[in-house]
N, C-alpha and C. Protein backbone atom coordinates (compact mmCIF):
# COMPACT_ATOMS: atom_id res chain seq x y z
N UNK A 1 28.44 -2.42 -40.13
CA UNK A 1 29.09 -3.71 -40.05
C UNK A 1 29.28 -4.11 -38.59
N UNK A 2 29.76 -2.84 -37.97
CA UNK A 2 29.79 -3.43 -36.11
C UNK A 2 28.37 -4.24 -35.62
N UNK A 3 27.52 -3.21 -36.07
CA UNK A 3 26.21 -4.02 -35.60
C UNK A 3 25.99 -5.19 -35.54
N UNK A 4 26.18 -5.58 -37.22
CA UNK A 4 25.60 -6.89 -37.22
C UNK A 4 26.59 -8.32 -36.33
N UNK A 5 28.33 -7.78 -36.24
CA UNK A 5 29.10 -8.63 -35.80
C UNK A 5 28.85 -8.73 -34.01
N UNK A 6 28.19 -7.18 -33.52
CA UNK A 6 27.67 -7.40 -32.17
C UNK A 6 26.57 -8.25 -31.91
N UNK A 7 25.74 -8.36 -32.63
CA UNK A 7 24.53 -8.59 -32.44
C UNK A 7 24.72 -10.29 -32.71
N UNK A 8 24.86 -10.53 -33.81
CA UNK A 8 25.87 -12.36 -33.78
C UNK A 8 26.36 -12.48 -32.45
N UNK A 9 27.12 -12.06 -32.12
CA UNK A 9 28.28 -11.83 -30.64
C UNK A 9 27.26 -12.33 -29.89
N UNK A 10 26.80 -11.31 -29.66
CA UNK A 10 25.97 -11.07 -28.15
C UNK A 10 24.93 -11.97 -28.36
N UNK A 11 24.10 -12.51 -29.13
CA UNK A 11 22.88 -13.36 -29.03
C UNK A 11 23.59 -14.74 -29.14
N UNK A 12 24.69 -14.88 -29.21
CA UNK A 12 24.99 -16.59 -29.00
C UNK A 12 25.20 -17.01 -28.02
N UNK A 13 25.66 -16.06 -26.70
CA UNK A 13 25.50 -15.95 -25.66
C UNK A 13 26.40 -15.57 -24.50
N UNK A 14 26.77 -15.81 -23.39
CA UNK A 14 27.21 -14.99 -22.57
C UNK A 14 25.89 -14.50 -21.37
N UNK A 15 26.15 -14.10 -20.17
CA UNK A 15 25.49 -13.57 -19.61
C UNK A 15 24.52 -12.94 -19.83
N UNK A 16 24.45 -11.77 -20.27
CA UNK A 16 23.05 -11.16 -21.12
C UNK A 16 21.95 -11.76 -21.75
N UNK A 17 22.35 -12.46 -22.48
CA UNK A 17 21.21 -13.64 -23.08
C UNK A 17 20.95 -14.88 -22.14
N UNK A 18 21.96 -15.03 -21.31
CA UNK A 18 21.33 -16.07 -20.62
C UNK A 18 20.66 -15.82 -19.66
N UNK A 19 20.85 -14.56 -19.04
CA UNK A 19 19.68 -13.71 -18.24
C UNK A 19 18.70 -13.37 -18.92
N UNK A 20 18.38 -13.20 -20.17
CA UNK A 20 17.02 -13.12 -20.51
C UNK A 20 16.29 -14.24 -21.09
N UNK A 21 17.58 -15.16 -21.58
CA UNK A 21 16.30 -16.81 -21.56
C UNK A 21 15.95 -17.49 -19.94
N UNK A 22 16.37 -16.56 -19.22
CA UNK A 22 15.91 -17.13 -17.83
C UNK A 22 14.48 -16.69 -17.53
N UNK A 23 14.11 -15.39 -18.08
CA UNK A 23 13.24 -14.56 -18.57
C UNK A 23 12.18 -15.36 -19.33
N UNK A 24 12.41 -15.21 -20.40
CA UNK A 24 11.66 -15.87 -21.60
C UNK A 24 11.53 -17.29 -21.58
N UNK A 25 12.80 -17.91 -21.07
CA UNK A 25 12.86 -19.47 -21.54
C UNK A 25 13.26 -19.79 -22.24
N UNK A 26 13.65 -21.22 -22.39
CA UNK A 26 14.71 -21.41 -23.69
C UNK A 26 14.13 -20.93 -24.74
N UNK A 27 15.32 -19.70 -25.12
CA UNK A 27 14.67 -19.40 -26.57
C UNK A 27 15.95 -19.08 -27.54
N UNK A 28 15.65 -19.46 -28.85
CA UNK A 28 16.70 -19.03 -29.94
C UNK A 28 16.76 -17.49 -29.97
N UNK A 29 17.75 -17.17 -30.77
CA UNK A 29 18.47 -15.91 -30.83
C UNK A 29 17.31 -14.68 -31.66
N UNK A 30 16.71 -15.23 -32.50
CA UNK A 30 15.92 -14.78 -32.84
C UNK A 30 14.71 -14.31 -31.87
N UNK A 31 14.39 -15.44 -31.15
CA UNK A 31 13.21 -14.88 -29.98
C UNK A 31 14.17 -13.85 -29.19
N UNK A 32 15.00 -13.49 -28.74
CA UNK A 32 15.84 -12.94 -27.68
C UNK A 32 15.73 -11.86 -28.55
N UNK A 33 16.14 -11.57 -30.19
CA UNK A 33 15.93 -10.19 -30.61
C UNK A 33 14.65 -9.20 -30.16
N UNK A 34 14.03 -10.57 -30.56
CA UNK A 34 12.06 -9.81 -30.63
C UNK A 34 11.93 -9.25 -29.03
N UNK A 35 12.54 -10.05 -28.02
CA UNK A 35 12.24 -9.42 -27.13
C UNK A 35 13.03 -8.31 -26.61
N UNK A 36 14.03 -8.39 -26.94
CA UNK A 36 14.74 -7.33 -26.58
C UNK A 36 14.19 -5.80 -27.73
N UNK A 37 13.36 -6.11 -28.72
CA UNK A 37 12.38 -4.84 -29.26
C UNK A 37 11.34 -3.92 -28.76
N UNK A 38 11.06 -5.52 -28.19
CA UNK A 38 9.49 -5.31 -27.69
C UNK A 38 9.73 -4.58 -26.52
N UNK A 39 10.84 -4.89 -25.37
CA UNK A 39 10.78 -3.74 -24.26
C UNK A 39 11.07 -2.13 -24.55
N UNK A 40 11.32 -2.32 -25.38
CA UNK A 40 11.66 -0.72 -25.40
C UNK A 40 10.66 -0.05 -25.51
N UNK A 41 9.42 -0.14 -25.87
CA UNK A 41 8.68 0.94 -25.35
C UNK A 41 8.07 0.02 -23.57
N UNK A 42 8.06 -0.67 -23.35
CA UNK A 42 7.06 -1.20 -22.14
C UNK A 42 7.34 -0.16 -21.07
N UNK A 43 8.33 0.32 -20.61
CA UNK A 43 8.37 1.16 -19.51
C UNK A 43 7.63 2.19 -19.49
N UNK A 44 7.91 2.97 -20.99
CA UNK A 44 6.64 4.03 -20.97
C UNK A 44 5.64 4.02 -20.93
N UNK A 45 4.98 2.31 -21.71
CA UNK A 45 3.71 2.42 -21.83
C UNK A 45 3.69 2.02 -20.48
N UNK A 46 3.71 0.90 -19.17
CA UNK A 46 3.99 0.99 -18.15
C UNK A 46 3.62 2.18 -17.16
N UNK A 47 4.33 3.13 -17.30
CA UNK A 47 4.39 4.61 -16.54
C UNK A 47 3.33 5.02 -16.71
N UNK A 48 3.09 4.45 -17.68
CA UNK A 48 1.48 5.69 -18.13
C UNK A 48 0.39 4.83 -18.05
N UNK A 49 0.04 3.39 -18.21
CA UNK A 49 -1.34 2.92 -17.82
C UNK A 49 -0.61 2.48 -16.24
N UNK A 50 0.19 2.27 -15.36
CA UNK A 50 0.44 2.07 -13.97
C UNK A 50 -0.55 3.38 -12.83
N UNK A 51 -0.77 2.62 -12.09
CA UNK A 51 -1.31 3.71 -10.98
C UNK A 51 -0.57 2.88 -9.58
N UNK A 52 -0.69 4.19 -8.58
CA UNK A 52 -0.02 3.56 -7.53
C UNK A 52 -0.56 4.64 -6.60
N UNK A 53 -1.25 4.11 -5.63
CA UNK A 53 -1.81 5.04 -4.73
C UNK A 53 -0.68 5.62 -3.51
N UNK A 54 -0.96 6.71 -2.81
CA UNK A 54 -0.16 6.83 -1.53
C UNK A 54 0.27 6.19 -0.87
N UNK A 55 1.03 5.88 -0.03
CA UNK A 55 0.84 4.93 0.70
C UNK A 55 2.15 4.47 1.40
N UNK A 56 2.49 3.26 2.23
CA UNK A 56 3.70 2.75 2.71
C UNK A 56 3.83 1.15 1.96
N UNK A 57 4.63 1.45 0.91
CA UNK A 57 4.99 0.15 0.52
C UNK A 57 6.39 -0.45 1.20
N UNK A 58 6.60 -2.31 0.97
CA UNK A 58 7.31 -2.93 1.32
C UNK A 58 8.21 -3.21 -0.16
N UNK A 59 9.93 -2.27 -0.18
CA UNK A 59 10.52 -3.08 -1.48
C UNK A 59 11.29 -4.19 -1.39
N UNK A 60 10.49 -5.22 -1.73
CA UNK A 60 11.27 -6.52 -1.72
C UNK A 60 12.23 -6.87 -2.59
N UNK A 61 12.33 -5.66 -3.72
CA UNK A 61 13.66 -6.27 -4.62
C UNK A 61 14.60 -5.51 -4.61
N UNK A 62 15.12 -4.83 -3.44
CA UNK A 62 16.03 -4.16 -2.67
C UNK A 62 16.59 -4.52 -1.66
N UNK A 63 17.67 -4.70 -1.36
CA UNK A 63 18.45 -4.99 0.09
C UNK A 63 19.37 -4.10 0.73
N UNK A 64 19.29 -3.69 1.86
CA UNK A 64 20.10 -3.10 2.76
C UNK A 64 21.73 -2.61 2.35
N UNK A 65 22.11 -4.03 1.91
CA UNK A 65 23.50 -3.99 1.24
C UNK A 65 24.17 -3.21 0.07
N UNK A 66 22.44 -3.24 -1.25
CA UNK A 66 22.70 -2.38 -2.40
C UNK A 66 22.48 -1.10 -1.69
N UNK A 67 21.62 -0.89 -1.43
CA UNK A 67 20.92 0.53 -0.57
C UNK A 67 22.70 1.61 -0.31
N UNK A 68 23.03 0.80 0.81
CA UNK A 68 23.88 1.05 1.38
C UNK A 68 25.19 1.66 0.50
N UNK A 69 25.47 0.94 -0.64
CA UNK A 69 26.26 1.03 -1.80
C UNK A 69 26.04 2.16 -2.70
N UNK A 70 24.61 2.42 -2.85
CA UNK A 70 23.71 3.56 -3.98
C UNK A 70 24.44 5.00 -2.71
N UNK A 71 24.01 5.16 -1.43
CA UNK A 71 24.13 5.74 -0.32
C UNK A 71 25.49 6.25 0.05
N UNK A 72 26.46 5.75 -0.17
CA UNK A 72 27.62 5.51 -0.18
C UNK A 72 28.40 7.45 -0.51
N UNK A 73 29.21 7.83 0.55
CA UNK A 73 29.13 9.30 0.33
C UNK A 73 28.63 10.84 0.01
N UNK A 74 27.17 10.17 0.25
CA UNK A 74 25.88 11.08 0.07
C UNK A 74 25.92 11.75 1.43
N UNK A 75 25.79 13.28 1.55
CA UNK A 75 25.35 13.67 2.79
C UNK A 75 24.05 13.49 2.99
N UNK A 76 23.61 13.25 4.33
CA UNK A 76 22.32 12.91 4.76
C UNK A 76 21.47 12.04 4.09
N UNK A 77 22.08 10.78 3.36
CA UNK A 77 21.55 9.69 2.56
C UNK A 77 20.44 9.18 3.16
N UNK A 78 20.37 8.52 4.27
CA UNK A 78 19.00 8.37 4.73
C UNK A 78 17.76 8.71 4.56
N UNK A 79 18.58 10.61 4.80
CA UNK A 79 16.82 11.22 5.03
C UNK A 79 16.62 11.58 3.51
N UNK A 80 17.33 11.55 2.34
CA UNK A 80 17.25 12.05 1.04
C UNK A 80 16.37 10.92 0.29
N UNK A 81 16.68 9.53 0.58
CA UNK A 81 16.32 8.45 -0.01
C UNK A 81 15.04 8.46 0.73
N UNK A 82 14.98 7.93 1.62
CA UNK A 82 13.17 7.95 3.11
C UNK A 82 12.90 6.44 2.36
N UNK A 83 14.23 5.82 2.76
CA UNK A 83 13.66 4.01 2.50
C UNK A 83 14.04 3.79 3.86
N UNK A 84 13.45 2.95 4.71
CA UNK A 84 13.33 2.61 5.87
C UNK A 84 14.23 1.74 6.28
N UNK A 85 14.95 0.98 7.49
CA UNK A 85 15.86 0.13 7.40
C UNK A 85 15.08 -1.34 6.92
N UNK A 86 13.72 -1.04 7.14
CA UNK A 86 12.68 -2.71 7.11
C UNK A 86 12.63 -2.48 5.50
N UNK A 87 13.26 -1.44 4.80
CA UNK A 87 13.28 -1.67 3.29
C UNK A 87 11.78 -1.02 2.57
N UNK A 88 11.18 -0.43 3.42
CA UNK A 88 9.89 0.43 3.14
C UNK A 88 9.89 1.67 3.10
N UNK A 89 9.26 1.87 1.60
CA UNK A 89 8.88 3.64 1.89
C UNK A 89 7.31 4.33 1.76
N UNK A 90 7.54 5.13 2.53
CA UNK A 90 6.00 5.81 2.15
C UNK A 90 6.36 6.82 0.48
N UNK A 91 5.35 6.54 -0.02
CA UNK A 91 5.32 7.25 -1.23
C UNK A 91 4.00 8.05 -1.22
N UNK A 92 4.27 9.44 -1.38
CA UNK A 92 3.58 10.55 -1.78
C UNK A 92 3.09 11.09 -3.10
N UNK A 93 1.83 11.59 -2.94
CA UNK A 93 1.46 12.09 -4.36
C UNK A 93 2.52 13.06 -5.26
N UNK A 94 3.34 13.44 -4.29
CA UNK A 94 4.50 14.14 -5.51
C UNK A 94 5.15 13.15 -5.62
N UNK A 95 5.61 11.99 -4.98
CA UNK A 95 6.42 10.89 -5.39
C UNK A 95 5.76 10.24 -6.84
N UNK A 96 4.81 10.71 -6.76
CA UNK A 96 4.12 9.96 -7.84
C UNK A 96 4.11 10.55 -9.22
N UNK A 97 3.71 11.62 -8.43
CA UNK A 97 3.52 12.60 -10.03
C UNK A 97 4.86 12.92 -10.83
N UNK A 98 6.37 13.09 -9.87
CA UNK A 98 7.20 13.08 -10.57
C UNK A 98 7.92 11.52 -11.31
N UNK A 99 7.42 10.37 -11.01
CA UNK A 99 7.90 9.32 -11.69
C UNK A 99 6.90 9.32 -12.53
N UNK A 100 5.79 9.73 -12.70
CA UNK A 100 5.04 10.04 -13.96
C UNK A 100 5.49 10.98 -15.20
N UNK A 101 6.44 12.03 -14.63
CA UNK A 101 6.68 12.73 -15.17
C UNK A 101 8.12 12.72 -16.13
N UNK A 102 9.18 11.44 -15.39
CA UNK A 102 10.49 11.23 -15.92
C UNK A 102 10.18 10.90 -16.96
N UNK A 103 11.33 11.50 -17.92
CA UNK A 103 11.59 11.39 -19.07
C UNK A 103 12.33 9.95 -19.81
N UNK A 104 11.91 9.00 -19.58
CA UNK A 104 12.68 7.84 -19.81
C UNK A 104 13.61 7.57 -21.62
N UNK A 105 14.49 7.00 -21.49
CA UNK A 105 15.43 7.00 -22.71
C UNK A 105 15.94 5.53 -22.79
N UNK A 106 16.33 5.32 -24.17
CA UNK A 106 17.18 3.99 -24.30
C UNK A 106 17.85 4.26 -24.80
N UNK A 107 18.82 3.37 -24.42
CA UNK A 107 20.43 3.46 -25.39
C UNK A 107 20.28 3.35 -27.00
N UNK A 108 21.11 3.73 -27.83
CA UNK A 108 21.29 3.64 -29.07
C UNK A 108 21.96 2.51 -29.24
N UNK A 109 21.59 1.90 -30.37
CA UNK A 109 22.48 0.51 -31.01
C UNK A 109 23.97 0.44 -30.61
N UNK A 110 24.65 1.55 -30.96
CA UNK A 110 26.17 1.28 -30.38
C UNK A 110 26.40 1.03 -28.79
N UNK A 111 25.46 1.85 -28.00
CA UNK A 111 25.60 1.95 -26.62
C UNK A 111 25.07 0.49 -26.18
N UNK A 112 23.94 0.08 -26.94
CA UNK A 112 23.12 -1.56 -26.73
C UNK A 112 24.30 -2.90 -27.08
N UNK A 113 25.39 -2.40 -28.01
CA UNK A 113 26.03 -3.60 -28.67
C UNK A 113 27.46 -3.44 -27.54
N UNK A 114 27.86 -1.98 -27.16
CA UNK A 114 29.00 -1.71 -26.36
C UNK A 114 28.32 -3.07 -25.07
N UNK A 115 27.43 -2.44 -24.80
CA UNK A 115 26.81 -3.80 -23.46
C UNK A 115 26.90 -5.18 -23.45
N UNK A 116 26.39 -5.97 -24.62
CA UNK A 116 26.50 -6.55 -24.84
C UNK A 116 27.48 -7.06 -24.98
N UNK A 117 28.89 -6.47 -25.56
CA UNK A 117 29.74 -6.55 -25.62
C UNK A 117 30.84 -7.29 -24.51
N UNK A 118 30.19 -6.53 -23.08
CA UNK A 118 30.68 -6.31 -22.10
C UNK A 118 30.04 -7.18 -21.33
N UNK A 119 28.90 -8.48 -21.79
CA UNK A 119 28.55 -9.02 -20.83
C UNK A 119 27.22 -8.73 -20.39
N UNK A 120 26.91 -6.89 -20.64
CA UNK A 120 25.42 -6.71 -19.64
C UNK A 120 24.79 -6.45 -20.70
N UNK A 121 23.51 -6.19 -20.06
CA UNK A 121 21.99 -5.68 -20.73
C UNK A 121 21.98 -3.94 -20.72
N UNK A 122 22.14 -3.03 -21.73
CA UNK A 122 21.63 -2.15 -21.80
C UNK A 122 20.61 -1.57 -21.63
N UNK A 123 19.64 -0.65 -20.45
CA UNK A 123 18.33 -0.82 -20.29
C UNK A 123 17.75 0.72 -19.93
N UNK A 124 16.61 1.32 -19.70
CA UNK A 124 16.32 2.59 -19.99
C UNK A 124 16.75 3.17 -18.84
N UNK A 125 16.90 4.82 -19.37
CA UNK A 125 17.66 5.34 -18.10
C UNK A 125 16.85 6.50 -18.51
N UNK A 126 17.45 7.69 -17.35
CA UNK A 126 16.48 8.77 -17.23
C UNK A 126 17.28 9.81 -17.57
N UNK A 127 17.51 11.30 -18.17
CA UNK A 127 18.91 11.61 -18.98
C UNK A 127 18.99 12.31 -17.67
N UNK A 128 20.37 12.45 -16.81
CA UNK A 128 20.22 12.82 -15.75
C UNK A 128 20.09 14.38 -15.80
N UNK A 129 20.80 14.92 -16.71
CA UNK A 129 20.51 16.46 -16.56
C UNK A 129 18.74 17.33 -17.12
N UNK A 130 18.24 16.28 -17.44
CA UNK A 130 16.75 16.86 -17.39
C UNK A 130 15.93 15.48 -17.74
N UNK A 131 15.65 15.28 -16.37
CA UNK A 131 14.61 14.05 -15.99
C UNK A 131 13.61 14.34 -16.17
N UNK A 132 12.82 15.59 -15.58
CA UNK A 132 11.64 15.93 -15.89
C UNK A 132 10.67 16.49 -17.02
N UNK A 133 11.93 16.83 -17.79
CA UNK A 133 11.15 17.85 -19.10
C UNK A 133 13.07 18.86 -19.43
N UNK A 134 12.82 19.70 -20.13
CA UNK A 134 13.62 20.23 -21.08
C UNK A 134 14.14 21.38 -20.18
N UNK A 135 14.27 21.59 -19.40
CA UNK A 135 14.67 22.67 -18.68
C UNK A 135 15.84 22.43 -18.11
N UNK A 136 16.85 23.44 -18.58
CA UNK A 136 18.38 23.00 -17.39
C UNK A 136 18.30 22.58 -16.27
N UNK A 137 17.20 23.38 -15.27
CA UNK A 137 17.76 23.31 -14.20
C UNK A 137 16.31 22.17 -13.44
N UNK A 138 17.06 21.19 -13.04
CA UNK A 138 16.02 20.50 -12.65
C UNK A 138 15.01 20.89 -11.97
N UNK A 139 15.26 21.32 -10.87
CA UNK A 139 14.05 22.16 -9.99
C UNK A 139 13.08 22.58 -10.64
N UNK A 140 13.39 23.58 -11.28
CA UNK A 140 11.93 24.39 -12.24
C UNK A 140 11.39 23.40 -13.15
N UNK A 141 12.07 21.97 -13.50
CA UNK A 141 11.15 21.45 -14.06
C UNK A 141 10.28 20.52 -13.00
N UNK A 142 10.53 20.13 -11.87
CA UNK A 142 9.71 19.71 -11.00
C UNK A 142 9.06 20.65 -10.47
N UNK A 143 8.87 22.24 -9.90
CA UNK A 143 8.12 22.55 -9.91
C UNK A 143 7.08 22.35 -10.91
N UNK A 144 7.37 22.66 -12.60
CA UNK A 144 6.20 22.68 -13.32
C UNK A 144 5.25 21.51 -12.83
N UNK A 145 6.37 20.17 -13.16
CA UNK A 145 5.13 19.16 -12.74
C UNK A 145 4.51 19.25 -11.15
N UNK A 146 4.59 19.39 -10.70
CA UNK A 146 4.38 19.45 -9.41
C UNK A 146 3.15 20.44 -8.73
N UNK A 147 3.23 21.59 -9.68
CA UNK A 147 2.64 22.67 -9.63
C UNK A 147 2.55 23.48 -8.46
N UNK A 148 3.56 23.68 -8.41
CA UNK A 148 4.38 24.77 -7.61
C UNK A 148 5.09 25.84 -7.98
N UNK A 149 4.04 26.99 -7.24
CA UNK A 149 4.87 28.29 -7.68
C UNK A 149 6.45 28.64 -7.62
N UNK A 150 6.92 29.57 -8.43
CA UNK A 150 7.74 30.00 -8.18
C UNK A 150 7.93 31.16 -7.37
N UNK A 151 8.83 31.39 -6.58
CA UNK A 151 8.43 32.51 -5.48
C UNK A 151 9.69 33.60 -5.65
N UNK A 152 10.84 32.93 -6.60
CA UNK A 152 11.86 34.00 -6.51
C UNK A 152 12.35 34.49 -8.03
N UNK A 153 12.99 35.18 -8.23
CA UNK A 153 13.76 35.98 -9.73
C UNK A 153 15.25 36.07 -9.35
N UNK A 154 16.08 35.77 -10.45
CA UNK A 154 17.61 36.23 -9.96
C UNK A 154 17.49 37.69 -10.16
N UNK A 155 19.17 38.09 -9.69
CA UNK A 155 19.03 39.76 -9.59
C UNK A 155 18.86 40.11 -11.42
N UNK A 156 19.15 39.18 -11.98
CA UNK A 156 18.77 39.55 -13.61
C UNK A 156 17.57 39.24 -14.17
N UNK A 157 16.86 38.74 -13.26
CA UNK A 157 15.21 39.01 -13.88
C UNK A 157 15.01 37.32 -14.29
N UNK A 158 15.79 36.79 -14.32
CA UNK A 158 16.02 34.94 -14.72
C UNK A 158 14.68 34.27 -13.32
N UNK A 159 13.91 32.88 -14.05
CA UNK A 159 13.69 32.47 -12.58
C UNK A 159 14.23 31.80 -12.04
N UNK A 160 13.82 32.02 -10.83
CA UNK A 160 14.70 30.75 -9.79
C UNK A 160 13.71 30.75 -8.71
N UNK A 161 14.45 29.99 -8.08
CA UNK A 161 13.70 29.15 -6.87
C UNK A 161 14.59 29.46 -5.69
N UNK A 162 13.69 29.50 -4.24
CA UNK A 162 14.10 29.72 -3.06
C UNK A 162 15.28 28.88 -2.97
N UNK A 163 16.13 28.95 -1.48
CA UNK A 163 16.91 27.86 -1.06
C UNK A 163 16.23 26.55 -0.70
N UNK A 164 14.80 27.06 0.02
CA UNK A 164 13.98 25.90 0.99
C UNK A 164 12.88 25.26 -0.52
N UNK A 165 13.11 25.81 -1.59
CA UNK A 165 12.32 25.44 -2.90
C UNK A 165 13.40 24.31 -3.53
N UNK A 166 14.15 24.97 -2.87
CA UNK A 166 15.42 23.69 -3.84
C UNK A 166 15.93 22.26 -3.07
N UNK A 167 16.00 22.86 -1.67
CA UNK A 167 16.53 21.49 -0.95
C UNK A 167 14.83 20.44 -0.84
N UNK A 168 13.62 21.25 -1.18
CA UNK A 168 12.58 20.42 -1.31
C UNK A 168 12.82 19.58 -2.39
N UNK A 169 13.14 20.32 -3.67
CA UNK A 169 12.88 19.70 -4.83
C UNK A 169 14.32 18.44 -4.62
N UNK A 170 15.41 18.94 -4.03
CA UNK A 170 16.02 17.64 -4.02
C UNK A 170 16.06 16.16 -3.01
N UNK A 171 15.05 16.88 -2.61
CA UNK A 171 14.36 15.53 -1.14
C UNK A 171 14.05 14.77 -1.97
N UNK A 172 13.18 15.49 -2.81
CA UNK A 172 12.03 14.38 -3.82
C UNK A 172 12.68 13.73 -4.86
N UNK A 173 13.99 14.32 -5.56
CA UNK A 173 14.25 13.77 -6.54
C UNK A 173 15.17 12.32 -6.11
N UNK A 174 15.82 12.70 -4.76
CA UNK A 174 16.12 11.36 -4.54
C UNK A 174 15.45 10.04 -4.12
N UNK A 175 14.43 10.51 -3.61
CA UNK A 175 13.53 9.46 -3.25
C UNK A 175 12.69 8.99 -4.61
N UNK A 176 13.15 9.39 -5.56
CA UNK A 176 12.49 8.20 -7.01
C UNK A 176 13.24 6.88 -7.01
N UNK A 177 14.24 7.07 -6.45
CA UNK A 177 14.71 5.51 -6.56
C UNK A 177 14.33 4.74 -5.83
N UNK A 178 13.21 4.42 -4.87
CA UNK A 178 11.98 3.89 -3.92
C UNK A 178 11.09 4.01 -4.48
N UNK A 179 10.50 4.98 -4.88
CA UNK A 179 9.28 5.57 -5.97
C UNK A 179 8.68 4.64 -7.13
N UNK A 180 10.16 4.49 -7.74
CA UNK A 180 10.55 3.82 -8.82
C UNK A 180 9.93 2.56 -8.43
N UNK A 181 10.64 1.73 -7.56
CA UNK A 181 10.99 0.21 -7.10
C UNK A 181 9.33 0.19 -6.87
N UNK A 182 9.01 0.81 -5.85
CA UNK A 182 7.30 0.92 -5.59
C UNK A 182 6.09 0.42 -6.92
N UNK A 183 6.60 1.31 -7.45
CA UNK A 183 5.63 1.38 -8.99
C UNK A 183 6.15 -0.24 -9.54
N UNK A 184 7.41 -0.64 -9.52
CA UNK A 184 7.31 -1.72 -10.36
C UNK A 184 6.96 -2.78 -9.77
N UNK A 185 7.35 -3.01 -8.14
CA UNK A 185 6.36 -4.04 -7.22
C UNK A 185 5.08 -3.94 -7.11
N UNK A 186 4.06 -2.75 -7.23
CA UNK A 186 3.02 -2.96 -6.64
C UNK A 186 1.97 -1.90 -7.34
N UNK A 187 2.33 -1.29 -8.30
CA UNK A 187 1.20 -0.79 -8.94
C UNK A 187 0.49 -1.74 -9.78
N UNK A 188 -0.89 -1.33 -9.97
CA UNK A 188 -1.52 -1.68 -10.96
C UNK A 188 -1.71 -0.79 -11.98
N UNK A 189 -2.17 -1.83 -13.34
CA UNK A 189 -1.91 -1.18 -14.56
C UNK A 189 -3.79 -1.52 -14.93
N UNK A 190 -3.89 -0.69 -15.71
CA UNK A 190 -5.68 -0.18 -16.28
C UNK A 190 -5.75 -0.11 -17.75
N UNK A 191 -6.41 -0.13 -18.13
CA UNK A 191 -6.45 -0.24 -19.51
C UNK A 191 -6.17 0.69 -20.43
């Protein structure tokens, strides 16, 4: 019963819908459903026909100001992120291979109608405790993708990863949020 009284709610309008008929164009509530269906898979399919070569891109749908805000009590934020002050990053073939590799998710109906609820758009996220694949500990799942050995064992025979294996793997994981922005400005998609 919540559903259906959210979903009335939220498609008659308010912010959310009027940000996506800005999108679409004037459209009835009904078109606004269909589209709000239809994205839910596009990111994946997206991720997976997208290519994006090496390179130094320019992110133009980023500013200094959000940057700054995301950055905000991070030690060594700068060098973790490697977005430039001109708003550019170089992106690397592991930059690549691990945004190939995130595990992308969407909210469930209650979490989609709570949003709505509230004004915003519910939209895919990455589950933060295993972005890459099924493994607790993030690292070892970016090594897998990455394909990088493991070089150490705990004293109980468990694996693990160096110190200089880990502060690598967390260079990279912060710099997906450039990675990210990259792929959606300027890759191309193939058939």
């Amino acid at each position: 019963m919540r559903r259906n009284a959210c979903q009335r709610k939220a498609l008659r309008g308010g912010k959310a819908p009027d940000l996506i008929r800005t999108l679409i164009g004037d459209a009835d509530d009904i078109a606004i459903a269909h589209f709000m269906v239809a994205l839910r898979p596009a990111l994946s399919i997206f991720m997976d026909k997208a290519e994006l070569q090496p390179g130094t891109y320019p992110l133009s749908n980023m500013d200094a100001d959000g940057l700054a805000r995301t950055k905000r009590g991070l030690d060594d934020a700068d060098t973790l992120f490697a977005i430039s002050p001109d708003m550019t990053m170089t992106v690397t073939d592991a930059d690549i291979a691990l945004a190939k590799a995130a595990q992308w998710e969407w909210p469930d109906e209650d979490d989609m109608c709570s949003a709505f609820e509230a004004g915003d758009i519910a939209g895919p996220t990455v589950d933060p405790k295993r972005p890459y694949g099924d493994m607790t500990y993030i690292a070892l799942d970016m090594h897998r993708v990455l394909g990088w050995p493991i070089e150490a064992r705990t004293e109980s025979g468990h694996i693990g990863i160096s110190d200089e294996q880990e502060t690598e793997a967390t260079r990279l994981h912060f710099r997906q949020l450039g990675t990210m922005q990259a792929f959606l400005e300027h890759a191309t998609v193939t058939g």
